[in-house]
PDB file of N, CA and C in Angstrom:
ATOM      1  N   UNK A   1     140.553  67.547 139.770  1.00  0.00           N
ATOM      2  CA  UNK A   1     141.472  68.630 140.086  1.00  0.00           C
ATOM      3  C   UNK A   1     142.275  68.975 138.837  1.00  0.00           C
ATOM      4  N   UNK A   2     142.257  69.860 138.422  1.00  0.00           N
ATOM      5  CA  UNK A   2     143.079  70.859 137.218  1.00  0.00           C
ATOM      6  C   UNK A   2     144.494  70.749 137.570  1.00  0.00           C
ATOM      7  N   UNK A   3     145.112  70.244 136.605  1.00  0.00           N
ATOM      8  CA  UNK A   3     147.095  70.297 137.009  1.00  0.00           C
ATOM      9  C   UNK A   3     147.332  71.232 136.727  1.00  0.00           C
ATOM     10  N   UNK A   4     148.050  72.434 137.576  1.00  0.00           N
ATOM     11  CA  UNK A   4     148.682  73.020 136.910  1.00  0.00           C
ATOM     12  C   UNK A   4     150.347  72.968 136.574  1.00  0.00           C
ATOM     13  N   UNK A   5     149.879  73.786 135.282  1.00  0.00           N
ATOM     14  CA  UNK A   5     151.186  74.129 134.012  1.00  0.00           C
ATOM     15  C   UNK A   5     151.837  74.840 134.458  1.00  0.00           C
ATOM     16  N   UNK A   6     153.420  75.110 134.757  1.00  0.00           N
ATOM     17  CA  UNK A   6     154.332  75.895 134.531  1.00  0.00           C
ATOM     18  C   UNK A   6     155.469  76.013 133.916  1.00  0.00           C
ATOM     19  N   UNK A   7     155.599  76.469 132.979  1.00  0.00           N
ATOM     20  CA  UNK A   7     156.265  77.011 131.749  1.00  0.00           C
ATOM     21  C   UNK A   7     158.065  77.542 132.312  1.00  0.00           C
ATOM     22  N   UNK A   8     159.103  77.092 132.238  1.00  0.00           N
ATOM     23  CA  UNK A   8     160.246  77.746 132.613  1.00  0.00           C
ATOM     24  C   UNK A   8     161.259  77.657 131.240  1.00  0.00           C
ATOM     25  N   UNK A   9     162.183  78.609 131.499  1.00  0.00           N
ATOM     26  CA  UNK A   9     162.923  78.444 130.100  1.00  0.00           C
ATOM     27  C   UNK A   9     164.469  77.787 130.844  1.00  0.00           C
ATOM     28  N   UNK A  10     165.356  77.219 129.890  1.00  0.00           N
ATOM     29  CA  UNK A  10     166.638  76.953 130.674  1.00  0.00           C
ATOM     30  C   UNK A  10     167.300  78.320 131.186  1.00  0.00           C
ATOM     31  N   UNK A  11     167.182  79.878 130.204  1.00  0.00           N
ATOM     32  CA  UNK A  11     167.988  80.514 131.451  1.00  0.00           C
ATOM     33  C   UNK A  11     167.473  80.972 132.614  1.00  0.00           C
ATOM     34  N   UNK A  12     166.349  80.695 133.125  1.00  0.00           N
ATOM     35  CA  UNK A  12     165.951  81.080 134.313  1.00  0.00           C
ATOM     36  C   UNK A  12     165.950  79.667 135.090  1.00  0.00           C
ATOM     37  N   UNK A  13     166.130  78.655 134.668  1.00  0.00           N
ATOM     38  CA  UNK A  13     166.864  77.664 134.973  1.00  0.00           C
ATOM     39  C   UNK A  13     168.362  77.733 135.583  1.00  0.00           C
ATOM     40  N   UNK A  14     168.993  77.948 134.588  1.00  0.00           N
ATOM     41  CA  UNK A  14     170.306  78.058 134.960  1.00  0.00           C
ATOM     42  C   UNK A  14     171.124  79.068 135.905  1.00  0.00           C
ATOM     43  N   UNK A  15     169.759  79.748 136.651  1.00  0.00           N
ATOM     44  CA  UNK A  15     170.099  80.789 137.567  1.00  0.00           C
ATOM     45  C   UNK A  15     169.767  80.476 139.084  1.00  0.00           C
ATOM     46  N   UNK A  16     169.280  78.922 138.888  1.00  0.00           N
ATOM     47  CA  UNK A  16     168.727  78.769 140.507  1.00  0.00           C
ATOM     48  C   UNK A  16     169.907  77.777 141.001  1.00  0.00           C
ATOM     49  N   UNK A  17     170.210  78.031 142.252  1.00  0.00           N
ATOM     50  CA  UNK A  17     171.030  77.062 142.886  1.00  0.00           C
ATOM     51  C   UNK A  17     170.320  75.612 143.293  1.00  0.00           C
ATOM     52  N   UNK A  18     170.681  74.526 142.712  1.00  0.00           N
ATOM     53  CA  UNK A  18     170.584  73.076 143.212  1.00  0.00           C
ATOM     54  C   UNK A  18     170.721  72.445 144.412  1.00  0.00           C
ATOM     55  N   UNK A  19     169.955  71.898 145.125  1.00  0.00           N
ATOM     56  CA  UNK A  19     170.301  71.586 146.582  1.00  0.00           C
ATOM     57  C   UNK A  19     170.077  70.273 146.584  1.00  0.00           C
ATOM     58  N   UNK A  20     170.648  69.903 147.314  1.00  0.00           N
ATOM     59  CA  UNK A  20     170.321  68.069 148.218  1.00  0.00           C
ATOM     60  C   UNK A  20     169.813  67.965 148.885  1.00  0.00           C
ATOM     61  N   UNK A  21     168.394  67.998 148.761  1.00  0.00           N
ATOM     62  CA  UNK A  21     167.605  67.103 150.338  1.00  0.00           C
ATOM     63  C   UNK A  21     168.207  66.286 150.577  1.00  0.00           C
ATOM     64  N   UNK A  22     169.013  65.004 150.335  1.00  0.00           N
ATOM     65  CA  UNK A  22     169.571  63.872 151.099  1.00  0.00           C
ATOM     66  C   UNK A  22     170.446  65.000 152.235  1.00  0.00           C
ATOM     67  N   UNK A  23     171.397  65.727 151.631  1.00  0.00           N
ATOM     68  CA  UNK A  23     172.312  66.262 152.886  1.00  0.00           C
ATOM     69  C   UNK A  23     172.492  67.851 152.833  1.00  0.00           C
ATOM     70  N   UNK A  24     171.320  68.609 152.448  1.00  0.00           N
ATOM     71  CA  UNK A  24     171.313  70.061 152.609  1.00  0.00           C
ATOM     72  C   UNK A  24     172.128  70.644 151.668  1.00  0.00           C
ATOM     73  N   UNK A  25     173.220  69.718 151.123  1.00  0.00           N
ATOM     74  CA  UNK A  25     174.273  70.445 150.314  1.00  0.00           C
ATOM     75  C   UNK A  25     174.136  71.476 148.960  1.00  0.00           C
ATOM     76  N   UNK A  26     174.379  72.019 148.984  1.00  0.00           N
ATOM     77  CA  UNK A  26     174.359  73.081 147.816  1.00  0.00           C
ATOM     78  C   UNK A  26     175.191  72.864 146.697  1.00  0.00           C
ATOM     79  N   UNK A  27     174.842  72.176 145.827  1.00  0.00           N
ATOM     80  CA  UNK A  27     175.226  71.707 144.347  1.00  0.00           C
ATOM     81  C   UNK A  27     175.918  72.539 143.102  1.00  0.00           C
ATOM     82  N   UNK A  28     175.335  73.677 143.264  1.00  0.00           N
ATOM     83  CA  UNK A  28     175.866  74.993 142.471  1.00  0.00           C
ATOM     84  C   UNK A  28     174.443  74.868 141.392  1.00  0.00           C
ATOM     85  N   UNK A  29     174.937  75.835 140.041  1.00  0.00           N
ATOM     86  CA  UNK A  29     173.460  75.946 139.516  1.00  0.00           C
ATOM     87  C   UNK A  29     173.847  75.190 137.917  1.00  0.00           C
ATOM     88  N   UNK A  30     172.875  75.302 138.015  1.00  0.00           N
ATOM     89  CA  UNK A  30     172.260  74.362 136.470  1.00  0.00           C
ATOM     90  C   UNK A  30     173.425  74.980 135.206  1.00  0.00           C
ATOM     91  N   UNK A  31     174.171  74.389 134.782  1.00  0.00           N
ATOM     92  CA  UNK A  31     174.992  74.506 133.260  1.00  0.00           C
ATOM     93  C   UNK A  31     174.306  74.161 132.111  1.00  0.00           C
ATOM     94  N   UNK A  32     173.713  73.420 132.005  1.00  0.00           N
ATOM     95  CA  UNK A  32     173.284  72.856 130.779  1.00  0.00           C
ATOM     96  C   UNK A  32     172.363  71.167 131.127  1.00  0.00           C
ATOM     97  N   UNK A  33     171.693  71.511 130.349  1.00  0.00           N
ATOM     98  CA  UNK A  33     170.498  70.155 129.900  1.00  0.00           C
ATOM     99  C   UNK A  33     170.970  69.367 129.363  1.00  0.00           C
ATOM    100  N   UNK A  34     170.433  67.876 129.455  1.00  0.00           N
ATOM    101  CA  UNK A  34     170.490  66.931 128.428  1.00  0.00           C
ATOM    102  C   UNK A  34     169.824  66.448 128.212  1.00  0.00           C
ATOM    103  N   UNK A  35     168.717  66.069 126.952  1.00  0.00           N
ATOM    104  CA  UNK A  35     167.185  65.967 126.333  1.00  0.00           C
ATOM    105  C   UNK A  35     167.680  64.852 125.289  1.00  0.00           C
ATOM    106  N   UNK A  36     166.476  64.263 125.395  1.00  0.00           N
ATOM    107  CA  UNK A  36     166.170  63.362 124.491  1.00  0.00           C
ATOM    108  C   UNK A  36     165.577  64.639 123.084  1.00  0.00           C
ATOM    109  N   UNK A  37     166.272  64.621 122.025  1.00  0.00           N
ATOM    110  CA  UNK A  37     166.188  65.344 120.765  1.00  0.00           C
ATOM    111  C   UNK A  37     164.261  64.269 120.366  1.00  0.00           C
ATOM    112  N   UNK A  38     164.393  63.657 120.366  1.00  0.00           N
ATOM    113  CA  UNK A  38     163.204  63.304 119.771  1.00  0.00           C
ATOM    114  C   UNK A  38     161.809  63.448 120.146  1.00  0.00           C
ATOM    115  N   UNK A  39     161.878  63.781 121.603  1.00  0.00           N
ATOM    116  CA  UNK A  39     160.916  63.710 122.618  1.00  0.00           C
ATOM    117  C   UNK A  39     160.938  64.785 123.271  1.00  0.00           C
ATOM    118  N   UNK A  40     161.924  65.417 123.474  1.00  0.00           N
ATOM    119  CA  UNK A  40     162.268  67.085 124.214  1.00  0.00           C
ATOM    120  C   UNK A  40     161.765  66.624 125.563  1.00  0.00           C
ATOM    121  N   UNK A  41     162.086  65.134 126.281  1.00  0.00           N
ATOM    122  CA  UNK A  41     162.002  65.188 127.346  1.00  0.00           C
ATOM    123  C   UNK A  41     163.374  65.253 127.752  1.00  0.00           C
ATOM    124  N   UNK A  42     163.936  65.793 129.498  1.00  0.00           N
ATOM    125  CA  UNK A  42     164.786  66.753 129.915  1.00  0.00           C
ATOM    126  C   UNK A  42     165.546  65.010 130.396  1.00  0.00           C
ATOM    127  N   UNK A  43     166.377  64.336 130.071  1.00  0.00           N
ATOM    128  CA  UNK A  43     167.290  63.684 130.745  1.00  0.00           C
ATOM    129  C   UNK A  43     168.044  63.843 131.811  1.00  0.00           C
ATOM    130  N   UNK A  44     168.683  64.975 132.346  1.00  0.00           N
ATOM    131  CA  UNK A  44     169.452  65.551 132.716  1.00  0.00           C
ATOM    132  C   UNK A  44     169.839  66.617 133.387  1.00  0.00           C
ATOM    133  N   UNK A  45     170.025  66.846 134.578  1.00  0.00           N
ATOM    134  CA  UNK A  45     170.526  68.416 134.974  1.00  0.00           C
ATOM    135  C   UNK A  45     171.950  68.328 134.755  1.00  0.00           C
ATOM    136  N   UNK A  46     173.270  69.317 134.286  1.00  0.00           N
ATOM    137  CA  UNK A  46     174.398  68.791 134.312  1.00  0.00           C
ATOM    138  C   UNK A  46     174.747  70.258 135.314  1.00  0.00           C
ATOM    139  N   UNK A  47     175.727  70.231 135.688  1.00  0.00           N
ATOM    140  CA  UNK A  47     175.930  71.162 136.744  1.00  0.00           C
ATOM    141  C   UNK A  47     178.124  70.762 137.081  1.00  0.00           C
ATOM    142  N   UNK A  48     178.584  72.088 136.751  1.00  0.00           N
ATOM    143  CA  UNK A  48     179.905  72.281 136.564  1.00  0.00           C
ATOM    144  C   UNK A  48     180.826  71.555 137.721  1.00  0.00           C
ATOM    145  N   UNK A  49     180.229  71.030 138.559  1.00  0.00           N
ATOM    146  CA  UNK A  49     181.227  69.964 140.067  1.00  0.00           C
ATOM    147  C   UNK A  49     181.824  71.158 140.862  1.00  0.00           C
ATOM    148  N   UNK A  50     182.480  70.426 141.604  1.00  0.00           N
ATOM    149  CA  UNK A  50     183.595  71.175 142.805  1.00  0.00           C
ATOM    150  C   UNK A  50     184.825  71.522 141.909  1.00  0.00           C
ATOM    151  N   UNK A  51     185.496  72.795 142.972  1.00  0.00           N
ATOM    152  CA  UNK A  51     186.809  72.921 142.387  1.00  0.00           C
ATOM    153  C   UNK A  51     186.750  74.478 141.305  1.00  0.00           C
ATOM    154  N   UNK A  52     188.151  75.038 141.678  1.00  0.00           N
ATOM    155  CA  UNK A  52     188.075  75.901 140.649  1.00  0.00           C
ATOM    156  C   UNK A  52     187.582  76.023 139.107  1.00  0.00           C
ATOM    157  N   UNK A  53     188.810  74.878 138.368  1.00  0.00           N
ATOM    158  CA  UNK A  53     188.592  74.206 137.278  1.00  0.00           C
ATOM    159  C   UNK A  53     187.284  73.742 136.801  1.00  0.00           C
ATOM    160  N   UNK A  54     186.569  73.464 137.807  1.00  0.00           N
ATOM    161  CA  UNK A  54     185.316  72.530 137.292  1.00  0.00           C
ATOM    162  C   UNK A  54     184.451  73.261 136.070  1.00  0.00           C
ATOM    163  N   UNK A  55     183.787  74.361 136.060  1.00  0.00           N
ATOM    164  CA  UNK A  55     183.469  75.341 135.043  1.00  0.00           C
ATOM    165  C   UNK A  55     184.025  75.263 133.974  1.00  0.00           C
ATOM    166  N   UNK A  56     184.996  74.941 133.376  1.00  0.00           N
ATOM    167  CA  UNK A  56     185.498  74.635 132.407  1.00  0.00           C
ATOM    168  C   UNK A  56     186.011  72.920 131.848  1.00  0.00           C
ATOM    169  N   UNK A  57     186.037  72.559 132.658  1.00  0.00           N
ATOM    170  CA  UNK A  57     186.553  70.948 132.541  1.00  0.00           C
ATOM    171  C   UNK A  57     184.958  70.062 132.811  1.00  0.00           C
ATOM    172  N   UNK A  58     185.023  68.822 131.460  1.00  0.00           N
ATOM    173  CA  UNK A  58     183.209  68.193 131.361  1.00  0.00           C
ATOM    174  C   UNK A  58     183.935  67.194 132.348  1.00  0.00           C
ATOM    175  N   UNK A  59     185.253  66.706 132.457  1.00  0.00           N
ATOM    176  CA  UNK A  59     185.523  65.538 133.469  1.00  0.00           C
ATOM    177  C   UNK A  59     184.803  65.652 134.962  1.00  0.00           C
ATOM    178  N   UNK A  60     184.735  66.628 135.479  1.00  0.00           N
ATOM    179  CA  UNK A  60     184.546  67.005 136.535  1.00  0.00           C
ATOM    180  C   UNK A  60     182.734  67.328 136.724  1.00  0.00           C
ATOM    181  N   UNK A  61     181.847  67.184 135.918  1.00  0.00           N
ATOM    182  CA  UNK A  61     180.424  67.796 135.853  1.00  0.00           C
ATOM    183  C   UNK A  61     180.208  66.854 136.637  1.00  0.00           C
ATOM    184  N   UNK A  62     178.678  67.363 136.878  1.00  0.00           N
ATOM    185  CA  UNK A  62     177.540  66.443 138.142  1.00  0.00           C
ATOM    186  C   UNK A  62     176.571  66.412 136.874  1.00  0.00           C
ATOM    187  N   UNK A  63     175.963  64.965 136.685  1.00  0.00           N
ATOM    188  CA  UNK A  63     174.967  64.847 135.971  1.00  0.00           C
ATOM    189  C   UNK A  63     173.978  64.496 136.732  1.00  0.00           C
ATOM    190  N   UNK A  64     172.674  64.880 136.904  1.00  0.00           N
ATOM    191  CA  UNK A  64     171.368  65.041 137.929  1.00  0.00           C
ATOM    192  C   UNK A  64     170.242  64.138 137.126  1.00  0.00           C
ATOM    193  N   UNK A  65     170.058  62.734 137.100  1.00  0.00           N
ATOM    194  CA  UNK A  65     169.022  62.346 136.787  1.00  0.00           C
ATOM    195  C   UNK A  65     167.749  63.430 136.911  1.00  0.00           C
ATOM    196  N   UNK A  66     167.123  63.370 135.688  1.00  0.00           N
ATOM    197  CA  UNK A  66     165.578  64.476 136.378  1.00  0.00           C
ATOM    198  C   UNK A  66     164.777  63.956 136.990  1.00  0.00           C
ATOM    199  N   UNK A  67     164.755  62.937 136.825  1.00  0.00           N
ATOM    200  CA  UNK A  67     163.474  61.483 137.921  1.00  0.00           C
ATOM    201  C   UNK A  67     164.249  62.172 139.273  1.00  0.00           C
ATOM    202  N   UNK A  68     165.113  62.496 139.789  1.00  0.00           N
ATOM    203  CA  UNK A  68     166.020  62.773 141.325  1.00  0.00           C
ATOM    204  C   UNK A  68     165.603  64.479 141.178  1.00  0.00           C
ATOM    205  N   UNK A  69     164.986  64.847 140.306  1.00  0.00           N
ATOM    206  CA  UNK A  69     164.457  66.160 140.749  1.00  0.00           C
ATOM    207  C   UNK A  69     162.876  66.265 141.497  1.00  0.00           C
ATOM    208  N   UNK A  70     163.364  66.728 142.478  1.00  0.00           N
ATOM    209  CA  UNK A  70     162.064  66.900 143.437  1.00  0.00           C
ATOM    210  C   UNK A  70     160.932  67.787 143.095  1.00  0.00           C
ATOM    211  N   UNK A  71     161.870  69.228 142.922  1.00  0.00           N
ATOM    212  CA  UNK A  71     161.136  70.541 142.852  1.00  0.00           C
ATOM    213  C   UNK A  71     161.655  71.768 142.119  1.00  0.00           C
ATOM    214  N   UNK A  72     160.967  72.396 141.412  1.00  0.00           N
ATOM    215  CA  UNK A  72     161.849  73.495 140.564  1.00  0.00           C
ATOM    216  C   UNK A  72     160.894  74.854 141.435  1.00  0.00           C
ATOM    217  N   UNK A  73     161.551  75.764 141.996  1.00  0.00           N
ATOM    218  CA  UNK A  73     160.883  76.620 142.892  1.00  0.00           C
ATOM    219  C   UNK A  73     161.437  78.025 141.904  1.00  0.00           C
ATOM    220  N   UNK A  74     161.077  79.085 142.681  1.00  0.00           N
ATOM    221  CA  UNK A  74     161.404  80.397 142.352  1.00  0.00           C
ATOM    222  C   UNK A  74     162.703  80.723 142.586  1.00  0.00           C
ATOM    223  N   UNK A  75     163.194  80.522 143.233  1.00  0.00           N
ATOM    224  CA  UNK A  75     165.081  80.507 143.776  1.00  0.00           C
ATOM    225  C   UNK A  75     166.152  79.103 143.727  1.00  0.00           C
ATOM    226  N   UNK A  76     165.159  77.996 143.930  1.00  0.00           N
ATOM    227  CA  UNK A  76     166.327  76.762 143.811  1.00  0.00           C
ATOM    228  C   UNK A  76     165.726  75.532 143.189  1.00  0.00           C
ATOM    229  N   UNK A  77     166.435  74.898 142.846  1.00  0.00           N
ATOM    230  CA  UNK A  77     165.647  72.967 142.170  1.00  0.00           C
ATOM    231  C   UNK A  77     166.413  72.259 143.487  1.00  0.00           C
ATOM    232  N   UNK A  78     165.250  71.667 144.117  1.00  0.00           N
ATOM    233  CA  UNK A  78     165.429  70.556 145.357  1.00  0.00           C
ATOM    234  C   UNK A  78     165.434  69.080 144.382  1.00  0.00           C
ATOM    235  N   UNK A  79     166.954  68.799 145.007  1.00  0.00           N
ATOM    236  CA  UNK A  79     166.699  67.451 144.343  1.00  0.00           C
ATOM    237  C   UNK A  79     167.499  66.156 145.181  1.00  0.00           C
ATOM    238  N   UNK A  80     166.775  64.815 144.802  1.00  0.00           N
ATOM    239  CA  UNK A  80     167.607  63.501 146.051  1.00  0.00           C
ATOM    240  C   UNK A  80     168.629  63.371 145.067  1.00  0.00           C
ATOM    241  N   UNK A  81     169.845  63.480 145.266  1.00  0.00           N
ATOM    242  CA  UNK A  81     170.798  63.081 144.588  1.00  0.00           C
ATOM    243  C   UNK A  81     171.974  62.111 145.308  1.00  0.00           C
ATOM    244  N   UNK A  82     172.596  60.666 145.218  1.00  0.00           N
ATOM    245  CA  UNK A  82     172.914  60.682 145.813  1.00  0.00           C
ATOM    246  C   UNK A  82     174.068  59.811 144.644  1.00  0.00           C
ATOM    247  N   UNK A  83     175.045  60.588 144.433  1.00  0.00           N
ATOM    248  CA  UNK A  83     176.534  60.340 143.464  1.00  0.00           C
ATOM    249  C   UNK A  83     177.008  59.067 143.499  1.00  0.00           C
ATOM    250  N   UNK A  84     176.987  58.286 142.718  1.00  0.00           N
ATOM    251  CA  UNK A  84     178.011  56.923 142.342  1.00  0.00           C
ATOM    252  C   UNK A  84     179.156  57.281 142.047  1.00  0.00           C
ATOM    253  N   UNK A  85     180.286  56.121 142.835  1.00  0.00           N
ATOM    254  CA  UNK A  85     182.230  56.835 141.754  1.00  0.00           C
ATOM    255  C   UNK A  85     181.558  57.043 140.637  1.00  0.00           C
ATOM    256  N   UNK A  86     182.501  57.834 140.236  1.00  0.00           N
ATOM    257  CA  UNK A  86     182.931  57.900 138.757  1.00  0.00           C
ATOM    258  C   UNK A  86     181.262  58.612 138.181  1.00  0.00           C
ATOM    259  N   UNK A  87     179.973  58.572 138.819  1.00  0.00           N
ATOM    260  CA  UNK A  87     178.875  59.095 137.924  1.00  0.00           C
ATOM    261  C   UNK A  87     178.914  60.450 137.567  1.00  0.00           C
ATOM    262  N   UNK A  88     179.603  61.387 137.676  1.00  0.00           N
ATOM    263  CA  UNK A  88     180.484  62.866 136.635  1.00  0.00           C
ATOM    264  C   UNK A  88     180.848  62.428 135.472  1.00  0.00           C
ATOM    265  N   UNK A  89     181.456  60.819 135.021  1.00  0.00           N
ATOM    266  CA  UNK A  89     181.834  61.063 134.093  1.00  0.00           C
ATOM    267  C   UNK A  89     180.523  60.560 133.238  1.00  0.00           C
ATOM    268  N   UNK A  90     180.950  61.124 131.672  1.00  0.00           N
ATOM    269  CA  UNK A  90     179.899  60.418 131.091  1.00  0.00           C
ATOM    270  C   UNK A  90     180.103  59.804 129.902  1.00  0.00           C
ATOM    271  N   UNK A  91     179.492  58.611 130.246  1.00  0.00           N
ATOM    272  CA  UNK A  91     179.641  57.022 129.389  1.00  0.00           C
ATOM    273  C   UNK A  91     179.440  57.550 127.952  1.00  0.00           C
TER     274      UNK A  91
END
């Protein structure tokens, strides 16, 4: 069976809303990546948190293991996410 390839860029990335299969919840959408520079594999979904402020403040981000990404679709990335305290901030 032939795999197929699909090609996405981060801003059509950063335009789909994130969801939780664990609890339906709606995550908000993709801010920014975090990649291994050497390997250009994707570490990371980071995504701005709850709250007015959050969009501007990194204290407050959701960082999305990509192994916890399920699915990158035409409208949303399904993913199991399920938050540790404190895993917004970053070490």
């Amino acid at each position: 069976m032939k795999e197929l390839c699909i090609i996405d860029t981060f801003t059509s990335l950063k335009n789909k809303e994130v969801i939780n299969t664990l609890d339906g919840k709606a995550l908000g959408c993709v801010t920014d990546l975090e990649f291994n520079r050497l390997t250009g594999q994707i570490l990371r979904l980071i995504l701005p948190g709850e709250g007015l402020g959050a969009m501007f403040s990194g204290k407050k981000r959701v960082y999305i293991p990509f192994d916890q990404v399920d699915r990158i679709g035409d409208d949303v990335i399904l993913v199991r996410f399920c938050a540790l305290p404190n895993a917004d901030e970053k070490e």
